[in-house]
PDB file of N, CA and C in Angstrom:
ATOM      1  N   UNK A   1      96.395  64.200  49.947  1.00  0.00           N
ATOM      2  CA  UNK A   1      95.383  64.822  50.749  1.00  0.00           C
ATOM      3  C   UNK A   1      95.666  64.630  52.237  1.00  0.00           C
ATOM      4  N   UNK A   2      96.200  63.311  52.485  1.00  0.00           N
ATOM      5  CA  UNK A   2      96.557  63.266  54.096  1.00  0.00           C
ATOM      6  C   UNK A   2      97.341  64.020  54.438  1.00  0.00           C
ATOM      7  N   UNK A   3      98.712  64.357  54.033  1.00  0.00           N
ATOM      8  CA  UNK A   3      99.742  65.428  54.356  1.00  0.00           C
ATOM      9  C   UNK A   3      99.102  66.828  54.882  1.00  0.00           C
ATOM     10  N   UNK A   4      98.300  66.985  53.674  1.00  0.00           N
ATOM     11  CA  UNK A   4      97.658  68.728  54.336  1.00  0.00           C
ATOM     12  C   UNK A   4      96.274  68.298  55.010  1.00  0.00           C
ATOM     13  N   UNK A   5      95.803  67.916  55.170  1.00  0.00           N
ATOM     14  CA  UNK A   5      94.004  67.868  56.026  1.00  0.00           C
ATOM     15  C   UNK A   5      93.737  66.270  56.615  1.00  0.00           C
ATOM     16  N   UNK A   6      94.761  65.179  56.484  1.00  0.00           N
ATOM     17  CA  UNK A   6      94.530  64.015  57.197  1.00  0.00           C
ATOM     18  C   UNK A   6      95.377  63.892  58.461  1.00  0.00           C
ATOM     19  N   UNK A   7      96.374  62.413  58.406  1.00  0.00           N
ATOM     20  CA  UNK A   7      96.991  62.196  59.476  1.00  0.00           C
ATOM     21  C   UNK A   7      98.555  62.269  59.169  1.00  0.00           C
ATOM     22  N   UNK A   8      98.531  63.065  57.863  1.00  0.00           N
ATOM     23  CA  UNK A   8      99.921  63.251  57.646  1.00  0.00           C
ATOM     24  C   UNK A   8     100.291  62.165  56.329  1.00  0.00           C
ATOM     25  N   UNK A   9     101.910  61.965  56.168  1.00  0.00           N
ATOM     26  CA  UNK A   9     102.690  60.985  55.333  1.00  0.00           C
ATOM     27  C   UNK A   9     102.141  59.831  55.769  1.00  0.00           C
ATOM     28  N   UNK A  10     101.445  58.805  54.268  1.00  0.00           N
ATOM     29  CA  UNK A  10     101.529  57.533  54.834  1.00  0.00           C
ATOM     30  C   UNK A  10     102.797  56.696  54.416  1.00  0.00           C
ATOM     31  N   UNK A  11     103.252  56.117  55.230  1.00  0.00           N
ATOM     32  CA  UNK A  11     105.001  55.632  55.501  1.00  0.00           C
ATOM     33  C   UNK A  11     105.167  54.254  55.021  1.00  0.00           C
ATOM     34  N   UNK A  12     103.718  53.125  54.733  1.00  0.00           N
ATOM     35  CA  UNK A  12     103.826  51.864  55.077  1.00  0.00           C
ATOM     36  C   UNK A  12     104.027  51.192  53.218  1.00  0.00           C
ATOM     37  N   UNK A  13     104.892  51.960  52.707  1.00  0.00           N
ATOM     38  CA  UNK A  13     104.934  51.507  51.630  1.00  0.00           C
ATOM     39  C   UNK A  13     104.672  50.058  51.316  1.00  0.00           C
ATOM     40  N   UNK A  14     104.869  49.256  51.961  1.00  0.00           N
ATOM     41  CA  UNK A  14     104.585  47.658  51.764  1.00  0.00           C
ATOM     42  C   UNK A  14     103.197  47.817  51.027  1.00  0.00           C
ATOM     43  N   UNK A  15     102.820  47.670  52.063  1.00  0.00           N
ATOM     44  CA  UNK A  15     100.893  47.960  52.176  1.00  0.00           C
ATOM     45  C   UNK A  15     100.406  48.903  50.881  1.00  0.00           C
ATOM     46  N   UNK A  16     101.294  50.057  50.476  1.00  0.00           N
ATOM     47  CA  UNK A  16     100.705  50.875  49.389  1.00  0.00           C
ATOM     48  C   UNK A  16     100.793  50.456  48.022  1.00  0.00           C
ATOM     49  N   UNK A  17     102.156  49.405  48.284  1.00  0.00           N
ATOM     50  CA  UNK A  17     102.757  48.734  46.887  1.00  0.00           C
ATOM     51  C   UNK A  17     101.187  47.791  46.902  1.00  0.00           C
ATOM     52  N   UNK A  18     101.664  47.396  47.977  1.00  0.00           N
ATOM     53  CA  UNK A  18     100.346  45.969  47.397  1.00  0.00           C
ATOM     54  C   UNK A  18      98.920  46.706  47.459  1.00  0.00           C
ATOM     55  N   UNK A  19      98.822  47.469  47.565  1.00  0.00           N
ATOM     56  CA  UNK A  19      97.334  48.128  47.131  1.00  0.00           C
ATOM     57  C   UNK A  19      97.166  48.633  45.637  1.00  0.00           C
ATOM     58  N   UNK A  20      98.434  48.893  45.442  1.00  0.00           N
ATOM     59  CA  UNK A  20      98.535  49.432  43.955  1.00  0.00           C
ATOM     60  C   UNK A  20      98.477  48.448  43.024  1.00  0.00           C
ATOM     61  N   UNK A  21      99.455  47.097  43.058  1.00  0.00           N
ATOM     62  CA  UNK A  21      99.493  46.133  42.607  1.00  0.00           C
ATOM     63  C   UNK A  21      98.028  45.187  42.209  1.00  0.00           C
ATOM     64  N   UNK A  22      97.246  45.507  43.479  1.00  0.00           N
ATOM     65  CA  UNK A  22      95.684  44.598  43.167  1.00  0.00           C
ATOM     66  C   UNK A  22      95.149  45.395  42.209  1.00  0.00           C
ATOM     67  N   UNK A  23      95.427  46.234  41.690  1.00  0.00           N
ATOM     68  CA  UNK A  23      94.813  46.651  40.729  1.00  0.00           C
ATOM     69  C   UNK A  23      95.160  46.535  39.228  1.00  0.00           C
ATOM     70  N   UNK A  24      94.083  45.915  38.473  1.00  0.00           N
ATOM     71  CA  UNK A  24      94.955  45.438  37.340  1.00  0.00           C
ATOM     72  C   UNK A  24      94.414  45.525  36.024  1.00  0.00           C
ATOM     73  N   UNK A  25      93.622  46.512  36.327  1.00  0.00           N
ATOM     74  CA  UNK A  25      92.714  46.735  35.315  1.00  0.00           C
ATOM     75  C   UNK A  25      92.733  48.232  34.827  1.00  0.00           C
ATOM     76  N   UNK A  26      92.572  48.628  33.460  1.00  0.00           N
ATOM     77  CA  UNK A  26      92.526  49.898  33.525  1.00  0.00           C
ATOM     78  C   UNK A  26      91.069  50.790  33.996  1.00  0.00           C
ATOM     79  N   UNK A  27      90.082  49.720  33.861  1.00  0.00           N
ATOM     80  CA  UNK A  27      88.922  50.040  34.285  1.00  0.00           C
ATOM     81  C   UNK A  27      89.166  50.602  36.163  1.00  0.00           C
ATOM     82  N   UNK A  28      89.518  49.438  36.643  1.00  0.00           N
ATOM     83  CA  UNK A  28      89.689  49.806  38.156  1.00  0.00           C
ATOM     84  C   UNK A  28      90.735  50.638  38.593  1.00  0.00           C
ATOM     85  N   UNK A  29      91.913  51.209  37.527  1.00  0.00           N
ATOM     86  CA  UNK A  29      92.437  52.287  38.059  1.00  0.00           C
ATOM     87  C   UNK A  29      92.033  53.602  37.654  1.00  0.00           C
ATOM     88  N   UNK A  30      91.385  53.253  36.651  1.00  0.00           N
ATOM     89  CA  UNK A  30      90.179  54.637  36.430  1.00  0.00           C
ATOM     90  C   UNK A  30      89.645  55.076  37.459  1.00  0.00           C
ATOM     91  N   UNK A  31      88.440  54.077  38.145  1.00  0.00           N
ATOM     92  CA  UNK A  31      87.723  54.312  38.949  1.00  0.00           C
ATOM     93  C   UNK A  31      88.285  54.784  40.426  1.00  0.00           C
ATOM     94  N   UNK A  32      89.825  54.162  40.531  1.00  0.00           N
ATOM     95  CA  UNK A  32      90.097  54.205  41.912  1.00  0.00           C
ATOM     96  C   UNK A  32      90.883  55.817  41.482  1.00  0.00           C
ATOM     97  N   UNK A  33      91.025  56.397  40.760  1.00  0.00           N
ATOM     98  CA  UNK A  33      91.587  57.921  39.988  1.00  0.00           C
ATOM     99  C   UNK A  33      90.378  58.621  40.442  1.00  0.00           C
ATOM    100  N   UNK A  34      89.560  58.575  40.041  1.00  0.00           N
ATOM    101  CA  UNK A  34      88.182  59.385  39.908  1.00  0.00           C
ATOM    102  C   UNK A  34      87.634  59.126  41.608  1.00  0.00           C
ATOM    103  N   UNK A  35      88.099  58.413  42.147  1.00  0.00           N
ATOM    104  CA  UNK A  35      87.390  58.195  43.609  1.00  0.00           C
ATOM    105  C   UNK A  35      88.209  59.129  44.280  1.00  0.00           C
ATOM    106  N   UNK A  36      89.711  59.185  44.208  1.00  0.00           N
ATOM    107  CA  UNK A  36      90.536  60.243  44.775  1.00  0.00           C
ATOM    108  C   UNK A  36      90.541  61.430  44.081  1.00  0.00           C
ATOM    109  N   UNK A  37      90.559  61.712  43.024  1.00  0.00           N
ATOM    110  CA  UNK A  37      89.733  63.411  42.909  1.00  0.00           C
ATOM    111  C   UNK A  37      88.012  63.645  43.291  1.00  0.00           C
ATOM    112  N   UNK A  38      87.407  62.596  43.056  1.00  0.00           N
ATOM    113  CA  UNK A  38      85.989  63.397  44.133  1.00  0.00           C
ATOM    114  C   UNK A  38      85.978  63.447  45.800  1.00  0.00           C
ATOM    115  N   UNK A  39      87.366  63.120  46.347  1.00  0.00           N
ATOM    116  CA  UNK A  39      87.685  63.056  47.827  1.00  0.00           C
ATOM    117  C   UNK A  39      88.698  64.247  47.784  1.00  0.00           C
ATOM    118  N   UNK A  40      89.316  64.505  46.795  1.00  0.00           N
ATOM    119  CA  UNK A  40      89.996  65.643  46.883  1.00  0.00           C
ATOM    120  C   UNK A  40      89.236  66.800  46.631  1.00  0.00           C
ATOM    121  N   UNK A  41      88.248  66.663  45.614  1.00  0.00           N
ATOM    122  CA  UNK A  41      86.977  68.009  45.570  1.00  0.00           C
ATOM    123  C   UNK A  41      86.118  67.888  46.561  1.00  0.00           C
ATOM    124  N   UNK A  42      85.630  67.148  47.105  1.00  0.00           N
ATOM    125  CA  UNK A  42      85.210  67.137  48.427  1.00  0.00           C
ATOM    126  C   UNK A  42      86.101  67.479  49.776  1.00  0.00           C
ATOM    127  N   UNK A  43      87.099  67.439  50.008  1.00  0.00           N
ATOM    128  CA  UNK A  43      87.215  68.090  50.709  1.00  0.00           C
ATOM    129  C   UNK A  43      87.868  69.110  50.766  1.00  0.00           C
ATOM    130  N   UNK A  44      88.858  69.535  50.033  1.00  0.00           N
ATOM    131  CA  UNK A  44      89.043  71.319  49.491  1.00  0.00           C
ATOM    132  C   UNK A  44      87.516  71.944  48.986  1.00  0.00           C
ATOM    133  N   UNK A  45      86.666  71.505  48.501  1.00  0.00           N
ATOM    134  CA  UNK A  45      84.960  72.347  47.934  1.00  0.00           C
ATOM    135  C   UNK A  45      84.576  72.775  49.524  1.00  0.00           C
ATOM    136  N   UNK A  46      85.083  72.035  50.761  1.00  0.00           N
ATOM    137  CA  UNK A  46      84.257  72.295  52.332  1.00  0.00           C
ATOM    138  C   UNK A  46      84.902  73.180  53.187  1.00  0.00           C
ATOM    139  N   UNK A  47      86.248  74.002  52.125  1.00  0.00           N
ATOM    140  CA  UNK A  47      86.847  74.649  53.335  1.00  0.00           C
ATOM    141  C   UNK A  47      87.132  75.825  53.130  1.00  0.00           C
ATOM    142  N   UNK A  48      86.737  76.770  53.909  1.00  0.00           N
ATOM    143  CA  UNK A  48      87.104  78.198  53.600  1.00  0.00           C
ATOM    144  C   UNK A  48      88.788  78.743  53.023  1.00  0.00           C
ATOM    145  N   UNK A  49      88.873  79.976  52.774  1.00  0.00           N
ATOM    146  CA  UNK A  49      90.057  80.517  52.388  1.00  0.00           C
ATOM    147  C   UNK A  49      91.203  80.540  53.047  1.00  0.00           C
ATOM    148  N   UNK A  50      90.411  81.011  54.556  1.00  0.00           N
ATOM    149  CA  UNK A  50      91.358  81.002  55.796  1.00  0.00           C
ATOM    150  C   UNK A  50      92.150  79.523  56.266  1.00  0.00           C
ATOM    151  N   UNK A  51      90.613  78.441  56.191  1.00  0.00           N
ATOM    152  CA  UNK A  51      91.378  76.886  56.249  1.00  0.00           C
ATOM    153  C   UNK A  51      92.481  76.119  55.132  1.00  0.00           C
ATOM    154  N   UNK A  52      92.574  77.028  54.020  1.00  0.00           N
ATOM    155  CA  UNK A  52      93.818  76.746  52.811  1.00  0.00           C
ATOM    156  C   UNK A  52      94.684  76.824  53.034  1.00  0.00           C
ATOM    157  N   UNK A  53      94.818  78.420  53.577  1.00  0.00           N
ATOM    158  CA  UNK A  53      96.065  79.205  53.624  1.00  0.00           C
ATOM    159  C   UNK A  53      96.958  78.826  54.970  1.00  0.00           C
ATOM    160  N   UNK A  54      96.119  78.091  56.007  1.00  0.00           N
ATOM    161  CA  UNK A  54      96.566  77.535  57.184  1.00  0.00           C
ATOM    162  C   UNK A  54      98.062  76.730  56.212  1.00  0.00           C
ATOM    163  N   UNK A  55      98.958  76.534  57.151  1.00  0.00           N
ATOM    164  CA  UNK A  55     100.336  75.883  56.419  1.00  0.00           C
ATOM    165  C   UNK A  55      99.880  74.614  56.954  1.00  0.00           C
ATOM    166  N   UNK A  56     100.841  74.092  56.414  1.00  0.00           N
ATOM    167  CA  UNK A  56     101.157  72.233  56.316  1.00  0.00           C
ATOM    168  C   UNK A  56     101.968  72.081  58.008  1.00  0.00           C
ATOM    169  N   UNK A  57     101.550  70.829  58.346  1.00  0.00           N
ATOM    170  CA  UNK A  57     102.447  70.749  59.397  1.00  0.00           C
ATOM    171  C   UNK A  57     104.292  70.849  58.835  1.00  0.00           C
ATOM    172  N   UNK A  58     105.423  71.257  59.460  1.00  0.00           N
ATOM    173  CA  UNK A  58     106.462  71.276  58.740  1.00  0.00           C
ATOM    174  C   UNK A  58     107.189  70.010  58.782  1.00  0.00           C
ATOM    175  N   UNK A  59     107.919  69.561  58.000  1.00  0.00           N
ATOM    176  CA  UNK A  59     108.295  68.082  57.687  1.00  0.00           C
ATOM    177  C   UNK A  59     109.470  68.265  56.480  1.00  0.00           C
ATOM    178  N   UNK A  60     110.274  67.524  56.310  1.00  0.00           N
ATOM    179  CA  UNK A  60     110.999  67.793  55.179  1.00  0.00           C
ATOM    180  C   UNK A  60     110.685  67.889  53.788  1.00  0.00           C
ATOM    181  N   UNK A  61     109.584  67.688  53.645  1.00  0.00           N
ATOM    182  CA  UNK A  61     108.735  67.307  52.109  1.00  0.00           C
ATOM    183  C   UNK A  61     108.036  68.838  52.141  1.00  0.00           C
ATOM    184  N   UNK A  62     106.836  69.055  52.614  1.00  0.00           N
ATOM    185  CA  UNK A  62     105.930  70.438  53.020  1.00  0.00           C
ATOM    186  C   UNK A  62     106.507  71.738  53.470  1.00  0.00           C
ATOM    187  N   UNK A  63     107.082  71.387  54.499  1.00  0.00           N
ATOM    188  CA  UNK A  63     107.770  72.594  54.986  1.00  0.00           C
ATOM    189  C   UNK A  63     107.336  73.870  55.232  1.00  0.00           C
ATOM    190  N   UNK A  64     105.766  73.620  55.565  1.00  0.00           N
ATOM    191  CA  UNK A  64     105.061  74.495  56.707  1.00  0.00           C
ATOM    192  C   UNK A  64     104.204  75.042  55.189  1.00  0.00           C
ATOM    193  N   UNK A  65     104.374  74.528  53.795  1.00  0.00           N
ATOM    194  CA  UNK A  65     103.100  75.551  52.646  1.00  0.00           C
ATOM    195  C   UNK A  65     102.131  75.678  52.903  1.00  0.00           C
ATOM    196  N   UNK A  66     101.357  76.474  52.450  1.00  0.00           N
ATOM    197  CA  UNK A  66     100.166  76.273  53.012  1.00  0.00           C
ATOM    198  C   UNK A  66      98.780  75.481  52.264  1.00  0.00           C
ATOM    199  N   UNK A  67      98.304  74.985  53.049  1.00  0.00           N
ATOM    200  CA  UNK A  67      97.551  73.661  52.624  1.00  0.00           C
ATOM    201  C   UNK A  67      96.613  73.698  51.046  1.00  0.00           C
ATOM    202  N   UNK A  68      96.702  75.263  50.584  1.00  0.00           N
ATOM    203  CA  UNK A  68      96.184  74.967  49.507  1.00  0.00           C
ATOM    204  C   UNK A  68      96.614  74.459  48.491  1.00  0.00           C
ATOM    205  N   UNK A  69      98.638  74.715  48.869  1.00  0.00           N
ATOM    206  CA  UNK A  69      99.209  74.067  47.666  1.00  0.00           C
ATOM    207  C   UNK A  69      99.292  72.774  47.212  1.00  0.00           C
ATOM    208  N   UNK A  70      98.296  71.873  47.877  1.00  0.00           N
ATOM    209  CA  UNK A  70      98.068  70.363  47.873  1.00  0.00           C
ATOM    210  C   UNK A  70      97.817  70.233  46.257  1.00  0.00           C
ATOM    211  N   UNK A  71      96.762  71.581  45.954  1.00  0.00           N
ATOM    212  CA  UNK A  71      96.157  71.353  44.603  1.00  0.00           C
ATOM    213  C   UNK A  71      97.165  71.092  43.599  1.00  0.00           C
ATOM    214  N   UNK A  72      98.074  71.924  43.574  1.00  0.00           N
ATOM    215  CA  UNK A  72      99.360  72.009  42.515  1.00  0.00           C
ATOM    216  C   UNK A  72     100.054  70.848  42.332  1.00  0.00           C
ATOM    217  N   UNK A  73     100.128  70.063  44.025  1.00  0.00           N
ATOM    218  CA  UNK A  73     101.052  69.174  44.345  1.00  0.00           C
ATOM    219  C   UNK A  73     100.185  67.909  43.412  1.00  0.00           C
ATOM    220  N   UNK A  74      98.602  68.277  43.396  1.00  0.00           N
ATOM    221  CA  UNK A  74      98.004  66.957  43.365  1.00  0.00           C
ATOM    222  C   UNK A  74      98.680  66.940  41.633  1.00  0.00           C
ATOM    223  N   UNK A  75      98.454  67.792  40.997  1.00  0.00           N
ATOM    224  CA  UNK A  75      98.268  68.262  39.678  1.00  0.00           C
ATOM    225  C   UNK A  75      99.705  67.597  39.090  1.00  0.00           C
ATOM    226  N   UNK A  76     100.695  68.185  39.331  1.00  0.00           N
ATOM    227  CA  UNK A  76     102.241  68.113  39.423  1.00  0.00           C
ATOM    228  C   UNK A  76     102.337  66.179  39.602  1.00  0.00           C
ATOM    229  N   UNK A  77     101.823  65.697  40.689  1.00  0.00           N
ATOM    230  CA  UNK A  77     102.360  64.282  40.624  1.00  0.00           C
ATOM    231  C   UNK A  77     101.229  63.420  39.753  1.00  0.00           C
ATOM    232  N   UNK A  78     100.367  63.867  39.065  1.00  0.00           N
ATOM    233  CA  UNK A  78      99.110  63.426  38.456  1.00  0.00           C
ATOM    234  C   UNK A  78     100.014  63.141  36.938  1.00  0.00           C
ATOM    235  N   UNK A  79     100.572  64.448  36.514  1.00  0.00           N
ATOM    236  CA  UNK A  79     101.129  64.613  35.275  1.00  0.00           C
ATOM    237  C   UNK A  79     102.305  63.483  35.162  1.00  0.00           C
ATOM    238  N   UNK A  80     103.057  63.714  36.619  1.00  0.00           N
ATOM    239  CA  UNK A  80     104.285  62.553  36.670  1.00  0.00           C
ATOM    240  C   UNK A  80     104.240  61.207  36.459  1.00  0.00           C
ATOM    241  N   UNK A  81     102.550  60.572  36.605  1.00  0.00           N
ATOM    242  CA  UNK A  81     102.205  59.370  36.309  1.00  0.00           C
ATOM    243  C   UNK A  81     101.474  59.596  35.196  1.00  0.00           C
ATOM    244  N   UNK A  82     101.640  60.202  34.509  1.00  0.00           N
ATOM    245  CA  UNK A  82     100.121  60.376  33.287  1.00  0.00           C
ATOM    246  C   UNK A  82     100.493  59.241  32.283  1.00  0.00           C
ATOM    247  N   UNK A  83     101.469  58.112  32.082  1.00  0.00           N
ATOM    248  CA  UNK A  83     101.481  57.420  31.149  1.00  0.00           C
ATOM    249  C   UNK A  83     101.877  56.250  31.853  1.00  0.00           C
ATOM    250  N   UNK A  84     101.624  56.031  32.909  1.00  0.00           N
ATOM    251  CA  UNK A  84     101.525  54.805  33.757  1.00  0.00           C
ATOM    252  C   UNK A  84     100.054  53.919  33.087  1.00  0.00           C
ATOM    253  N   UNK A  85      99.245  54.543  32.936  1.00  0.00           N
ATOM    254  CA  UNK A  85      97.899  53.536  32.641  1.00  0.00           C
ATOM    255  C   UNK A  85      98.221  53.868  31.398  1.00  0.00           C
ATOM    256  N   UNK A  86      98.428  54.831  29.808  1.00  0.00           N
ATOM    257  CA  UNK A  86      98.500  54.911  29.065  1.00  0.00           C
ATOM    258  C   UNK A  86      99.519  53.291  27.868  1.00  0.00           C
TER     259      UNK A  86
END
């Protein structure tokens, strides 16, 4: 969600490992799942058609798409972990 409508790539992998790591429960990675899709339906549900289709800043990853394709992207790396908690 940051890439298309925040402050961009977050870079500080240290910090993301160990955020991921405190979590150790399947209960709390449920919840912390379900907290980032009602932040992702919240804020794609607040934005018009015109604010979608706006592109991505360009970067080697994005490369100027336009911001609605976040959804696909979310979908696509959702599936890539789907047997991480399984």
């Amino acid at each position: 969600m940051e890439v298309a409508f925040g402050r961009g790539w977050d870079m500080y992998f240290k910090e993301l490992m160990a955020q991921a790591r405190a979590v150790t429960t399947l209960e709390e990675a449920t919840r912390s799942m379900g907290h980032a899709f009602d932040n992702a339906v919240d804020v794609i549900g607040g934005l018009s058609e015109e604010q979608l289709m706006r592109a991505m800043p360009e970067d080697p990853i994005v490369d100027g798409l336009p911001k609605m394709s976040v959804i696909n992207q979310i979908v696509d790396h959702t599936a890539h972990h789907r047997c991480t908690l399984g």
